[in-house]
PDB file of N, CA and C in Angstrom:
ATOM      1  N   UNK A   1      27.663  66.396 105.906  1.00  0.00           N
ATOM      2  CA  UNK A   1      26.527  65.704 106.476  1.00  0.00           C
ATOM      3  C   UNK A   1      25.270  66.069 105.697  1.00  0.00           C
ATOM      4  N   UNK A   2      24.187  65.255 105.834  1.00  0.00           N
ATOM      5  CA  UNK A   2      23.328  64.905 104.758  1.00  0.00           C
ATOM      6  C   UNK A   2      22.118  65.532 105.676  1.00  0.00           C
ATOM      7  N   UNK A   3      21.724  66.367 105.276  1.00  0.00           N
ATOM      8  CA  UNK A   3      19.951  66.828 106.133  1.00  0.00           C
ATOM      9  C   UNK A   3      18.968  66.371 105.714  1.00  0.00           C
ATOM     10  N   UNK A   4      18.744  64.933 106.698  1.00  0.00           N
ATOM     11  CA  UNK A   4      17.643  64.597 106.267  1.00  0.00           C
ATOM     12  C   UNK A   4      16.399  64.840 106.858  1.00  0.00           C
ATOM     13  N   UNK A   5      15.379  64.941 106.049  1.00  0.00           N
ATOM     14  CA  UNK A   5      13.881  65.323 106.565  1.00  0.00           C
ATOM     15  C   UNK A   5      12.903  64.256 106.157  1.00  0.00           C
ATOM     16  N   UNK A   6      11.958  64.357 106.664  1.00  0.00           N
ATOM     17  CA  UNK A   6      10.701  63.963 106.580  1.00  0.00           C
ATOM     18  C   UNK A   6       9.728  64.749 106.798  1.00  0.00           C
ATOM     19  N   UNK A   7       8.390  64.452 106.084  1.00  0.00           N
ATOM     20  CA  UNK A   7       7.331  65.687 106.172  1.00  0.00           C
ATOM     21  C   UNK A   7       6.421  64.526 106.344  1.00  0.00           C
ATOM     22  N   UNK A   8       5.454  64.273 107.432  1.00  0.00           N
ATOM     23  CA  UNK A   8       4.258  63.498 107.622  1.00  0.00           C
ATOM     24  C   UNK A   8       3.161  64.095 107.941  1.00  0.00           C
ATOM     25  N   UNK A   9       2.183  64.310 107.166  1.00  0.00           N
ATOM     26  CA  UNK A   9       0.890  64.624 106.759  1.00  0.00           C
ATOM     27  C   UNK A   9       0.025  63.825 107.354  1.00  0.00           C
ATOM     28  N   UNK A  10      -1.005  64.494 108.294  1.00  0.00           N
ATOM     29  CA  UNK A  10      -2.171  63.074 108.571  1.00  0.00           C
ATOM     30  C   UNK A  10      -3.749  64.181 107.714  1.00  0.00           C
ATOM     31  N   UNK A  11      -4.298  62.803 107.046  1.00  0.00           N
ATOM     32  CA  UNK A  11      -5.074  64.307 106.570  1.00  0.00           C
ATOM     33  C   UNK A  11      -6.433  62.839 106.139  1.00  0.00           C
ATOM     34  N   UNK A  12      -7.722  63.687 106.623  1.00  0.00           N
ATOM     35  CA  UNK A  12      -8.966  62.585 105.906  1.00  0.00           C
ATOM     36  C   UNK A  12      -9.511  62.492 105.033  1.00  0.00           C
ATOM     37  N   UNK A  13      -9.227  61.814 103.859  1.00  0.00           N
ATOM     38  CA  UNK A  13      -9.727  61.484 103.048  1.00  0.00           C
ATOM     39  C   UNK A  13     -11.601  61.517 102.821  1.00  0.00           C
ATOM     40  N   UNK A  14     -12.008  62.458 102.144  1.00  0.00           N
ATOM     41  CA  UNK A  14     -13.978  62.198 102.293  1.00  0.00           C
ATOM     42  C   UNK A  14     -14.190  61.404 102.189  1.00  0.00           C
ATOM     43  N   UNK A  15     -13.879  60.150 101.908  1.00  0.00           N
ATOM     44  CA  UNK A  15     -14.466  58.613 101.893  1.00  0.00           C
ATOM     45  C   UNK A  15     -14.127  58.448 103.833  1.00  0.00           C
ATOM     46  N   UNK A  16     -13.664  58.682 103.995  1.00  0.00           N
ATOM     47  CA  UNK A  16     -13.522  58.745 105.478  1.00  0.00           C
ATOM     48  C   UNK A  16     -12.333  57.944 106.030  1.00  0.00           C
ATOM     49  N   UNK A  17     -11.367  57.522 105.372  1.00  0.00           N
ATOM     50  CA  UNK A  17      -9.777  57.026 105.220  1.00  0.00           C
ATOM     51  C   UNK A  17      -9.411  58.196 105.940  1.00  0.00           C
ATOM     52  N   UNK A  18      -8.027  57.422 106.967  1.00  0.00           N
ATOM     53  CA  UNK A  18      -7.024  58.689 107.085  1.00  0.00           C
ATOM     54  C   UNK A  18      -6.073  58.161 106.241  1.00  0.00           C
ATOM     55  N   UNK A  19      -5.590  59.302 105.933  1.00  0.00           N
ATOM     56  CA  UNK A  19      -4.415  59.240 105.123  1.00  0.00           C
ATOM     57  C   UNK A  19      -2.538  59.741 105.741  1.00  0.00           C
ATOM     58  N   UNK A  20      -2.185  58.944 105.951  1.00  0.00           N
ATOM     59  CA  UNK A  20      -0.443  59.779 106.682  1.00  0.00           C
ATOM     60  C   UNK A  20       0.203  59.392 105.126  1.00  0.00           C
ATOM     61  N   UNK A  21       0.491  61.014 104.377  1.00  0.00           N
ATOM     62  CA  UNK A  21       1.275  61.097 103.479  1.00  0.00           C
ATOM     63  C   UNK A  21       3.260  61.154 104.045  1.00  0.00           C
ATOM     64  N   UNK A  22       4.006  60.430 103.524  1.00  0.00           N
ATOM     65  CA  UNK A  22       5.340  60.599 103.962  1.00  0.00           C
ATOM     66  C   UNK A  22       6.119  61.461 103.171  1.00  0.00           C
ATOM     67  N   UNK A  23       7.180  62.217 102.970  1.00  0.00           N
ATOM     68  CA  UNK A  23       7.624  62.913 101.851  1.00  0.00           C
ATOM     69  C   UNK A  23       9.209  63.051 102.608  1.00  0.00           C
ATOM     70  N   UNK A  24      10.221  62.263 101.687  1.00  0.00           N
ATOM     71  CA  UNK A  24      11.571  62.186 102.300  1.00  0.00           C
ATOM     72  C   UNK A  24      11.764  61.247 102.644  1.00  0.00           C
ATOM     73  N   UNK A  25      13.239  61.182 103.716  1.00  0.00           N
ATOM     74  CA  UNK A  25      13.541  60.039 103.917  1.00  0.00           C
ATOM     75  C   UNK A  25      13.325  59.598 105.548  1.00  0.00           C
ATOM     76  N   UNK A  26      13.070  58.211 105.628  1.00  0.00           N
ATOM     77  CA  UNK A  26      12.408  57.177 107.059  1.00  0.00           C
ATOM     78  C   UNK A  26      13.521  56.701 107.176  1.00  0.00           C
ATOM     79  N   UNK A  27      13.994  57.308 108.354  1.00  0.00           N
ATOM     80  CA  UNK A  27      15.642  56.605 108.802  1.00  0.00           C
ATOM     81  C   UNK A  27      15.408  56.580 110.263  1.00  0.00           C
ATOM     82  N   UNK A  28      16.522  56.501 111.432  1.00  0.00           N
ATOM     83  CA  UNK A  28      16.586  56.610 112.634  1.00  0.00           C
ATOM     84  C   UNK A  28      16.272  58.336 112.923  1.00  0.00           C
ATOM     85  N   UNK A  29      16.642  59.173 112.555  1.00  0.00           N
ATOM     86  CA  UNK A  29      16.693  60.409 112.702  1.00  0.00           C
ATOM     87  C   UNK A  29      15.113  61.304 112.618  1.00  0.00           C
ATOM     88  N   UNK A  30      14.560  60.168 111.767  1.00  0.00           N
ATOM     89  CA  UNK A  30      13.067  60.774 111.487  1.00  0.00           C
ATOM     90  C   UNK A  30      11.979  59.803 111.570  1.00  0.00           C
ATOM     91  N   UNK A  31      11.989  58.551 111.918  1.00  0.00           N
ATOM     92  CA  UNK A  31      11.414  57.975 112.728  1.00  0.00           C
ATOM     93  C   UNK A  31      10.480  58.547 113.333  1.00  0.00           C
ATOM     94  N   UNK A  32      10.878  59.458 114.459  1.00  0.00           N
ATOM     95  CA  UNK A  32      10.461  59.367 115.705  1.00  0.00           C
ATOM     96  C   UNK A  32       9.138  60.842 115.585  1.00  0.00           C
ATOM     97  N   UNK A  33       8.951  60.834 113.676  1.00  0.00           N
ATOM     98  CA  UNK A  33       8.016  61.972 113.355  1.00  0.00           C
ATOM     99  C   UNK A  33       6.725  61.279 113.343  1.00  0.00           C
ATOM    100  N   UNK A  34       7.189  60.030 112.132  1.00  0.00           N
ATOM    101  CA  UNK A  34       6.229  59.045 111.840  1.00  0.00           C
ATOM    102  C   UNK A  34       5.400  58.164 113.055  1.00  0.00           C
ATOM    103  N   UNK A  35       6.108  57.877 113.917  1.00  0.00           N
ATOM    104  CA  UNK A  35       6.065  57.481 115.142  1.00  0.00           C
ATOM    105  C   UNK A  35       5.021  58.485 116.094  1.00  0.00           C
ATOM    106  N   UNK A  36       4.749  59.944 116.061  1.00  0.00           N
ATOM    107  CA  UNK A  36       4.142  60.284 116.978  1.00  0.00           C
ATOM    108  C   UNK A  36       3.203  59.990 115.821  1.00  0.00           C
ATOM    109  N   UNK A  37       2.890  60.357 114.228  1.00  0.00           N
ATOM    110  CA  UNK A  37       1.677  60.329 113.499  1.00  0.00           C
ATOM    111  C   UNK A  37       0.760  59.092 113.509  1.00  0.00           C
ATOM    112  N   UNK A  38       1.689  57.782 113.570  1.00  0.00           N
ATOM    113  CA  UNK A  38       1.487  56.553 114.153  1.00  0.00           C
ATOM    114  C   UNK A  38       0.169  56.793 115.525  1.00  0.00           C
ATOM    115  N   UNK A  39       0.841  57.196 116.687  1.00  0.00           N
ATOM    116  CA  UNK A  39       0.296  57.124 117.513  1.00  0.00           C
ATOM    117  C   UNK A  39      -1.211  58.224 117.416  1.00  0.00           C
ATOM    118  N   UNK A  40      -1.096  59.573 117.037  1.00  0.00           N
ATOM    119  CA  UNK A  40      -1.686  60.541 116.601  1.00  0.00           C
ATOM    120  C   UNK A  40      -3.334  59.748 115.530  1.00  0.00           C
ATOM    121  N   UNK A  41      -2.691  58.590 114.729  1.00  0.00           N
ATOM    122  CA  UNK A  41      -4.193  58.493 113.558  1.00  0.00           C
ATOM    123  C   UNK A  41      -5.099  57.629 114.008  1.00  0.00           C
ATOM    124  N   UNK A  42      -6.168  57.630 113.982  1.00  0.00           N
ATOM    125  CA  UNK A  42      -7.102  56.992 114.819  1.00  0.00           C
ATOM    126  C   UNK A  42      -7.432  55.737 114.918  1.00  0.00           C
ATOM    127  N   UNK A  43      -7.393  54.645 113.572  1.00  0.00           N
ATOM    128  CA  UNK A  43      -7.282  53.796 113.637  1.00  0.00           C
ATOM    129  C   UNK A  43      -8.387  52.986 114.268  1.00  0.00           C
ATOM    130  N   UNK A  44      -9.458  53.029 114.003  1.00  0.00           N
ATOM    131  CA  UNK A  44     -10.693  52.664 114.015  1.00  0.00           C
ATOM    132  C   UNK A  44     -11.479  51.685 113.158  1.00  0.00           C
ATOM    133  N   UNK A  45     -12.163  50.896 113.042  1.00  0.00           N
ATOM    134  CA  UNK A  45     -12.832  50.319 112.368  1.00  0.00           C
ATOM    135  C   UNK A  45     -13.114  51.396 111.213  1.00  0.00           C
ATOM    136  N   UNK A  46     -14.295  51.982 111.591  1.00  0.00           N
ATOM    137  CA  UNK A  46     -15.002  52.870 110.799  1.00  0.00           C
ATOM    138  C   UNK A  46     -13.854  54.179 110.090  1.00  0.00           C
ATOM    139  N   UNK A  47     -12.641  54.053 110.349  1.00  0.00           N
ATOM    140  CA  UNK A  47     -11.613  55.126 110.200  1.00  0.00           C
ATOM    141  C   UNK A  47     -10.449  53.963 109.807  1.00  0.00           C
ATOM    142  N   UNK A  48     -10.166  53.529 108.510  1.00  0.00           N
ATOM    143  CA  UNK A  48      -8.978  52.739 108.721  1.00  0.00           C
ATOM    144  C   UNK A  48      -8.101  53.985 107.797  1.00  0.00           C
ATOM    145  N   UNK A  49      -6.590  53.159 108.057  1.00  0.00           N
ATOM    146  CA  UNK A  49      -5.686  54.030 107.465  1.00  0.00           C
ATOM    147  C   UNK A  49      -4.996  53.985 106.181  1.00  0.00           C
ATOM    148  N   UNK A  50      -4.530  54.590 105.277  1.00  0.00           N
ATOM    149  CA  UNK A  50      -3.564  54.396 104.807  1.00  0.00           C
ATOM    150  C   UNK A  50      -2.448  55.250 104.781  1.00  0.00           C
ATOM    151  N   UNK A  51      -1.483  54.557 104.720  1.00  0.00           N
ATOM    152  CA  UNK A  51       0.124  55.231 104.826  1.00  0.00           C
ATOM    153  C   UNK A  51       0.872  55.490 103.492  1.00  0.00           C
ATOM    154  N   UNK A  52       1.118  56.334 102.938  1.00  0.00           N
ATOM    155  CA  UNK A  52       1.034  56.659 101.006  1.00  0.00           C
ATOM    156  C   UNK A  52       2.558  57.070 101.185  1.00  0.00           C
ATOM    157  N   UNK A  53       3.448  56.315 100.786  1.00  0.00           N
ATOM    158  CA  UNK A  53       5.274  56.714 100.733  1.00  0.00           C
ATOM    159  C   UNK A  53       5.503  56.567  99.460  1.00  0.00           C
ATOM    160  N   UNK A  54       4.129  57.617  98.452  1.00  0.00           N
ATOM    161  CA  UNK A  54       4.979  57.447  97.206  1.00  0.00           C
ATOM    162  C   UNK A  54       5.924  59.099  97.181  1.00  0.00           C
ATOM    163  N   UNK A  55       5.839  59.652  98.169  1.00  0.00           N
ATOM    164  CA  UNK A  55       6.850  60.681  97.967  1.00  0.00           C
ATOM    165  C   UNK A  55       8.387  60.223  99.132  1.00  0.00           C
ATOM    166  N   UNK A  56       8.406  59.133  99.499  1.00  0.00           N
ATOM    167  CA  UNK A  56       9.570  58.516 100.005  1.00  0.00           C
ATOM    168  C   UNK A  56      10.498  58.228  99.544  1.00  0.00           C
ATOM    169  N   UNK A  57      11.812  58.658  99.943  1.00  0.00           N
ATOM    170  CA  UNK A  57      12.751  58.798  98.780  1.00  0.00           C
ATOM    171  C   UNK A  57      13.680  57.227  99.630  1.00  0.00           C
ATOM    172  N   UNK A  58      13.525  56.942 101.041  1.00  0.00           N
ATOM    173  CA  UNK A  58      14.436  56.524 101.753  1.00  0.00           C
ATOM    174  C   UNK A  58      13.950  55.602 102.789  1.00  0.00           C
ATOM    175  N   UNK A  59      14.410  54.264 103.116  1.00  0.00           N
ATOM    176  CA  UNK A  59      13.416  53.848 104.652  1.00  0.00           C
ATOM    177  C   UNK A  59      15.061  52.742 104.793  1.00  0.00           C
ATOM    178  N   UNK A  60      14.947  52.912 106.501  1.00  0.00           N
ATOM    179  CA  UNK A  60      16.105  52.107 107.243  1.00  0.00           C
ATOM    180  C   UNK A  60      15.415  50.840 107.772  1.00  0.00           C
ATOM    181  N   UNK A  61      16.089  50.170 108.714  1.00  0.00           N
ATOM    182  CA  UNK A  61      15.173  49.263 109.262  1.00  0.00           C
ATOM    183  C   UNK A  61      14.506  50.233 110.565  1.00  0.00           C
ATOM    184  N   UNK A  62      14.799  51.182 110.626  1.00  0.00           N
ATOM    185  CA  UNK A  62      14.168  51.986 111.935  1.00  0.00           C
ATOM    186  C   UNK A  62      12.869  52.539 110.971  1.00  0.00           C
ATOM    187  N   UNK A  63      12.525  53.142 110.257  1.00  0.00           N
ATOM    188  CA  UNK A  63      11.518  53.135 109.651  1.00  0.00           C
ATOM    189  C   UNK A  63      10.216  51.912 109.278  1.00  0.00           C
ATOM    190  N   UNK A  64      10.749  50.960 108.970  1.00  0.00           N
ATOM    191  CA  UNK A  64      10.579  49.520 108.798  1.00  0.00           C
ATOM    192  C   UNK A  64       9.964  49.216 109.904  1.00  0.00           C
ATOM    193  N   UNK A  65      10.348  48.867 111.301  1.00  0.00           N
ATOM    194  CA  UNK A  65      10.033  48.872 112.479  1.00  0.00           C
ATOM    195  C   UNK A  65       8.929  49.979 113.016  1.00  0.00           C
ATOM    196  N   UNK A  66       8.879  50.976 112.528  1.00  0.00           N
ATOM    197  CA  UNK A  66       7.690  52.010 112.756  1.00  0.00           C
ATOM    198  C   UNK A  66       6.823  51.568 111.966  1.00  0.00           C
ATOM    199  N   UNK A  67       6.415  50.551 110.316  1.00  0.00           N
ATOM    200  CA  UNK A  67       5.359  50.644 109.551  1.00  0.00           C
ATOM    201  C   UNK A  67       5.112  49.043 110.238  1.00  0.00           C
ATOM    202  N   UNK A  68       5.840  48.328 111.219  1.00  0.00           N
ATOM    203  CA  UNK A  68       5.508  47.576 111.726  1.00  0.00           C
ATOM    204  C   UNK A  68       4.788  47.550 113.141  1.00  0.00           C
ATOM    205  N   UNK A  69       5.075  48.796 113.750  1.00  0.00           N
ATOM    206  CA  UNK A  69       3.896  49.052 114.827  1.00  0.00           C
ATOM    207  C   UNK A  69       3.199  49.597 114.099  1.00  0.00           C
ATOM    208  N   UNK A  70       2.621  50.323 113.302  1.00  0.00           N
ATOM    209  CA  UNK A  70       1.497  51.062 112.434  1.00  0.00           C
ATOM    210  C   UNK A  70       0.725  49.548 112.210  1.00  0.00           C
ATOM    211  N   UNK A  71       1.047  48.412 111.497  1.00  0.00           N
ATOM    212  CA  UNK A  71       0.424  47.202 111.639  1.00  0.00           C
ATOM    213  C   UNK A  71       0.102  46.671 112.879  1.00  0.00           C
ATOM    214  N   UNK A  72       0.921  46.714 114.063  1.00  0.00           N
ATOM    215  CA  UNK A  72       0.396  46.059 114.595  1.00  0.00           C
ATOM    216  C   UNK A  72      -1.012  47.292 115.695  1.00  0.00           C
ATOM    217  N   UNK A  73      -0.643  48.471 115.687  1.00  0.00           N
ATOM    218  CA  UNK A  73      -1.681  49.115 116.087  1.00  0.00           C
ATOM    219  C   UNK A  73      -3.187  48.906 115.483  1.00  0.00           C
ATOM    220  N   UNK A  74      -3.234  48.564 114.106  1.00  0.00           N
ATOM    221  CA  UNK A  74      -4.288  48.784 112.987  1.00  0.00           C
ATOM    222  C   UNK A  74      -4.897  47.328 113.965  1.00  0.00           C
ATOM    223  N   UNK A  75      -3.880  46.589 113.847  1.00  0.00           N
ATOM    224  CA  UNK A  75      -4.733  44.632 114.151  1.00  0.00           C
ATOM    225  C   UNK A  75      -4.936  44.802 115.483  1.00  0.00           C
ATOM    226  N   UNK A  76      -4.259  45.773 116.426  1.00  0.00           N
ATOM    227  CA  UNK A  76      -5.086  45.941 117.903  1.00  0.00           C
ATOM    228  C   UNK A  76      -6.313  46.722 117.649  1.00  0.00           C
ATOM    229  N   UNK A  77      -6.468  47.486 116.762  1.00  0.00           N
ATOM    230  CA  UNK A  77      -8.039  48.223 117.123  1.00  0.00           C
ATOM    231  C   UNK A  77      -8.441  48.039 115.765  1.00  0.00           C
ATOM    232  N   UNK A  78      -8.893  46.608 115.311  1.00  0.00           N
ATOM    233  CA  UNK A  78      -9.288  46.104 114.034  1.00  0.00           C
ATOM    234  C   UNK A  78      -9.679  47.198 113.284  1.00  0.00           C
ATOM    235  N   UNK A  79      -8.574  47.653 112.735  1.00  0.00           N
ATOM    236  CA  UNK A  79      -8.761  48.940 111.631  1.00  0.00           C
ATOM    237  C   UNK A  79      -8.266  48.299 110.447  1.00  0.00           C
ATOM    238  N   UNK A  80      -8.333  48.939 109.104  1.00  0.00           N
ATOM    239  CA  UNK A  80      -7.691  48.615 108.270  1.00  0.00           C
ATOM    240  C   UNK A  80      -6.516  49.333 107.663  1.00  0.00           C
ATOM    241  N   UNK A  81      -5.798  49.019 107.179  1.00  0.00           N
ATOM    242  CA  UNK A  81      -4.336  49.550 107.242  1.00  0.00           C
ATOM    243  C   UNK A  81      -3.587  49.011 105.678  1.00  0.00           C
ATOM    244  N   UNK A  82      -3.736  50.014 104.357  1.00  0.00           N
ATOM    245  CA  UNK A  82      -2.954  49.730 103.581  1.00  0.00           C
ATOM    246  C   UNK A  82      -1.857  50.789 103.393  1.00  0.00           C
ATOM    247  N   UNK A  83      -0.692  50.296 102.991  1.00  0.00           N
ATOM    248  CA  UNK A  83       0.840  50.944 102.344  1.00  0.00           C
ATOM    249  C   UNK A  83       0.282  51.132 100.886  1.00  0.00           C
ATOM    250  N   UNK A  84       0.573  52.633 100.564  1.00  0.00           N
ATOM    251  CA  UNK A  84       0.896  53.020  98.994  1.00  0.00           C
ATOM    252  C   UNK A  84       1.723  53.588  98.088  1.00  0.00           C
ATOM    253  N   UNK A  85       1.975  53.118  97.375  1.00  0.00           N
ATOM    254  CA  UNK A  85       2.715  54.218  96.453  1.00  0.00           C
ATOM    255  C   UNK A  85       4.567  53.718  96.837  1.00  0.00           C
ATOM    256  N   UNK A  86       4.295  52.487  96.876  1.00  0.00           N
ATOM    257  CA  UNK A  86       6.258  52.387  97.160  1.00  0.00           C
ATOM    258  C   UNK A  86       6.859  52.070  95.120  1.00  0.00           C
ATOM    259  N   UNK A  87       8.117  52.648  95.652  1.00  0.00           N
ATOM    260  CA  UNK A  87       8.644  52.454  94.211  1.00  0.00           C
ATOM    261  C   UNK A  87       9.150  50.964  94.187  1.00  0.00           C
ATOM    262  N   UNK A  88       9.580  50.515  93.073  1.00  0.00           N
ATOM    263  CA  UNK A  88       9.937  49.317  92.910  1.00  0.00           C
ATOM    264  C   UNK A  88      11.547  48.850  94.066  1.00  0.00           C
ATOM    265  N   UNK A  89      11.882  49.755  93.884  1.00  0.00           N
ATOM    266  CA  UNK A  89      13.001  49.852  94.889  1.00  0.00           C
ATOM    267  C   UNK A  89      12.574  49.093  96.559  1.00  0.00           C
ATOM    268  N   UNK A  90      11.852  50.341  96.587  1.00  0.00           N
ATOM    269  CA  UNK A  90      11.459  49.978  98.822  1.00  0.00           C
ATOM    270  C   UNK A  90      10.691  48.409  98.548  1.00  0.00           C
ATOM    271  N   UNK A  91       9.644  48.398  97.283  1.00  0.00           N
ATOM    272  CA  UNK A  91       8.705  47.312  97.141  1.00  0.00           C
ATOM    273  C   UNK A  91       9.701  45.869  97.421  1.00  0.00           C
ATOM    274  N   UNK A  92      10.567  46.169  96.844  1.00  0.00           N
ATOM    275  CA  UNK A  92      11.720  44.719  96.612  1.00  0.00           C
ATOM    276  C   UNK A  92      12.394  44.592  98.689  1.00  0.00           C
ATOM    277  N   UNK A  93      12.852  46.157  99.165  1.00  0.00           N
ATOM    278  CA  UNK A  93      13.605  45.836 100.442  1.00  0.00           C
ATOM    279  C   UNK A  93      12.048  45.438 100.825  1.00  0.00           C
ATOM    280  N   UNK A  94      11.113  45.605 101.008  1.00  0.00           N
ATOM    281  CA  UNK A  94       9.794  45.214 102.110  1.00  0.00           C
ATOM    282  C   UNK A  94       9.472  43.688 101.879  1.00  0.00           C
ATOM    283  N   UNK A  95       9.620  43.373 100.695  1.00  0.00           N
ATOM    284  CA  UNK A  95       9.680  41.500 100.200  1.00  0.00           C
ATOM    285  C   UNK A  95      10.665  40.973 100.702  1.00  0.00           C
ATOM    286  N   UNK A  96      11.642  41.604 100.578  1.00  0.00           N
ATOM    287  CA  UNK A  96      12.991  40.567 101.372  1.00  0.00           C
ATOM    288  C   UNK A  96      12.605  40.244 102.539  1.00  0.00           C
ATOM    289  N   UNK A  97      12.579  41.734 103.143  1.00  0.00           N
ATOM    290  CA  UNK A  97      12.290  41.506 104.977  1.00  0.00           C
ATOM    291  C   UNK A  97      10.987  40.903 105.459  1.00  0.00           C
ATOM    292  N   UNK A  98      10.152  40.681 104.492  1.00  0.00           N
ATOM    293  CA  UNK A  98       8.762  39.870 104.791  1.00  0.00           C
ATOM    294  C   UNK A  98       7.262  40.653 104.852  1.00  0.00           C
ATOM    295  N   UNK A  99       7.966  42.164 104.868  1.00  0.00           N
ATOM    296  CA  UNK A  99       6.620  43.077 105.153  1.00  0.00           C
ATOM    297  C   UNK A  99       5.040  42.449 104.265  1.00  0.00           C
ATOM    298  N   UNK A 100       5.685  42.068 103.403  1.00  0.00           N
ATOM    299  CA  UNK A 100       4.567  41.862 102.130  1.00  0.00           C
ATOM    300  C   UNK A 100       3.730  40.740 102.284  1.00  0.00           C
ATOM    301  N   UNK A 101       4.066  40.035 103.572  1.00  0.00           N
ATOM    302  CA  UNK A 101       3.636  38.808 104.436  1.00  0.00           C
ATOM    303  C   UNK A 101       2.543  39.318 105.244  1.00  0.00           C
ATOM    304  N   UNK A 102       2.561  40.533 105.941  1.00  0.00           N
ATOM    305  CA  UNK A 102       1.736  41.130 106.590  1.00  0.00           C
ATOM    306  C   UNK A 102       1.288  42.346 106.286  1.00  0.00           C
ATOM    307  N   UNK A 103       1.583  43.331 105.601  1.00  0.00           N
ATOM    308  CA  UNK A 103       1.187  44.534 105.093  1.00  0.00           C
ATOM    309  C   UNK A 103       0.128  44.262 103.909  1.00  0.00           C
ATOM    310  N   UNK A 104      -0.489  44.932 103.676  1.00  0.00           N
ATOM    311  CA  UNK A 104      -1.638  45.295 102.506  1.00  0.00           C
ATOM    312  C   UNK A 104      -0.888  46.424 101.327  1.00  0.00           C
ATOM    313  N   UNK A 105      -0.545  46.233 100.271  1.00  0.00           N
ATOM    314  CA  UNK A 105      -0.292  47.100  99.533  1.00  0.00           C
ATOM    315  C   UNK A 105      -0.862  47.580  98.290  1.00  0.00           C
ATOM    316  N   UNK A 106      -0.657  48.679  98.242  1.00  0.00           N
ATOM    317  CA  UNK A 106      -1.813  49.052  96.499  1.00  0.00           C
ATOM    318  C   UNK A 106      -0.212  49.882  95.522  1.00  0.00           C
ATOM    319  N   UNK A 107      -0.859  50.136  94.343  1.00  0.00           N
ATOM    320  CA  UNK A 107       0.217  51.316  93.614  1.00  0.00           C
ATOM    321  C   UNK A 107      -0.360  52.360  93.863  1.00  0.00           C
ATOM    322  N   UNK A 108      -1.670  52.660  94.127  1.00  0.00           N
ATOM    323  CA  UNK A 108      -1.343  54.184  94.122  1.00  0.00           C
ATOM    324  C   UNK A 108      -2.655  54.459  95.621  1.00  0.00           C
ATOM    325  N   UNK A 109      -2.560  55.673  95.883  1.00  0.00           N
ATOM    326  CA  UNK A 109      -2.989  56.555  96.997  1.00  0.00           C
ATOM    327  C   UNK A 109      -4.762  55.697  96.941  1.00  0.00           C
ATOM    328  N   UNK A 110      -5.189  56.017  95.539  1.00  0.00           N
ATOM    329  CA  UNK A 110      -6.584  55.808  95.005  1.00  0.00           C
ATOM    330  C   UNK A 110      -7.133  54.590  95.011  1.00  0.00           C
ATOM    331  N   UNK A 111      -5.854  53.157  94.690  1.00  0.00           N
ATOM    332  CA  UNK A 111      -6.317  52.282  95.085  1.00  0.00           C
ATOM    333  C   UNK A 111      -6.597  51.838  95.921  1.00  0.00           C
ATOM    334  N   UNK A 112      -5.533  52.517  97.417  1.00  0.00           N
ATOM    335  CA  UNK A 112      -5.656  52.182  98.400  1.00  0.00           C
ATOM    336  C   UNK A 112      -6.852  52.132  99.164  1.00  0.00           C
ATOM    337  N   UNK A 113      -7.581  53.473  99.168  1.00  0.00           N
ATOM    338  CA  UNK A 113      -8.284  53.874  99.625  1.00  0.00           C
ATOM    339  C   UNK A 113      -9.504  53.433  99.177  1.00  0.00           C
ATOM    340  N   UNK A 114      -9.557  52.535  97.927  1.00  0.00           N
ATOM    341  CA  UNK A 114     -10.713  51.429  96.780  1.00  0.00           C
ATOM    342  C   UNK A 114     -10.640  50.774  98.015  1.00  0.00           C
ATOM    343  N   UNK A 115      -9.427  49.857  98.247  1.00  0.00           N
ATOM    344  CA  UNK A 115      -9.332  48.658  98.853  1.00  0.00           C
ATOM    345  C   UNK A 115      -9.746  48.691 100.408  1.00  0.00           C
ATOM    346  N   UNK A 116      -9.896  50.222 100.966  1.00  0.00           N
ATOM    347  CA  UNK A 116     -10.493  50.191 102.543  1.00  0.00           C
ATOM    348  C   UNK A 116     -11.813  50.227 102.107  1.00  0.00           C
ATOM    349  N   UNK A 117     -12.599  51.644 101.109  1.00  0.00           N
ATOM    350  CA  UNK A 117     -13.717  51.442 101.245  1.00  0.00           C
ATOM    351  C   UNK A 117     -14.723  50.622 101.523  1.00  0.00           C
ATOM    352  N   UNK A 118     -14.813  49.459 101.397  1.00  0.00           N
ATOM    353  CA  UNK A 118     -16.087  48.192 101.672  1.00  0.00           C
ATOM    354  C   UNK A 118     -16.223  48.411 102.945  1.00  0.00           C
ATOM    355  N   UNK A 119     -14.456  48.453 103.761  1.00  0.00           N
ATOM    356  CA  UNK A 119     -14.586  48.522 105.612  1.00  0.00           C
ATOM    357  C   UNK A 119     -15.529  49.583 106.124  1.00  0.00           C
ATOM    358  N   UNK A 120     -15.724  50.669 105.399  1.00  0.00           N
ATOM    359  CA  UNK A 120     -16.326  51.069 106.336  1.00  0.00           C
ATOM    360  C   UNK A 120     -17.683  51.723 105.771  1.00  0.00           C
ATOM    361  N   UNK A 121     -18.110  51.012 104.423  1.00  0.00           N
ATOM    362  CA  UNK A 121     -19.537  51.084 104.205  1.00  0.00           C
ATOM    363  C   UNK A 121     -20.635  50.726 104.906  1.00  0.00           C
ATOM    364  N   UNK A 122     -21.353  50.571 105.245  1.00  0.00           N
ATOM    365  CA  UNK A 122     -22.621  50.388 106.266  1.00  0.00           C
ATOM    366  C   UNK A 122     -23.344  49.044 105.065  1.00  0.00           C
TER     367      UNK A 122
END
């Protein structure tokens, strides 16, 4: 049997971004980490998020389903909400399943956090 982990980081960025770093694999088993960090990041106008899985080695559809309440939390408390750092791999499963229809994505941590800044300039 395979030990899988996940390590989820919520941490603020000085531009004033939160950031939930992922590291490992997003399956049924570890879900339910991402899921309290989900609920845990603030998600604010003035506080939007990004979610950075360039240290993600792994995502199920139970993972999938967690970066889909992370969206729909962001569009209940008009926050902004980009995905970073997926490899070409997850980038291709998130196009199939449509994520890329509704998610915001950048390549890296830095762009992401380009692409919130305007939100919450004054």
């Amino acid at each position: 049997m395979t030990d899988r982990t996940l390590t989820v980081l919520l941490d603020d960025d000085p531009s004033g971004v939160a950031v939930l770093t992922l590291t490992g694999e997003l399956d049924q088993h570890t879900a339910p980490d991402l899921t309290k960090a989900v609920r845990d990041a603030p998600f604010t106008k003035d506080r939007p998020t990004v979610i950075d899985l360039t240290g993600l080695t792994f995502c199920d559809s139970t993972g999938i389903t967690v970066l889909v309440m992370a969206y729909q939390r962001a569009e209940k408390q008009d926050s902004g909400l980009v995905v970073a750092g997926l490899d070409s791999n997850l980038m291709s499963v998130f196009h199939i399943v449509g994520l890329d229809q509704i998610l915001t994505f950048a390549p890296t941590l830095a762009e992401a956090i380009a692409l919130l800044r305007p939100a919450i300039e004054p």
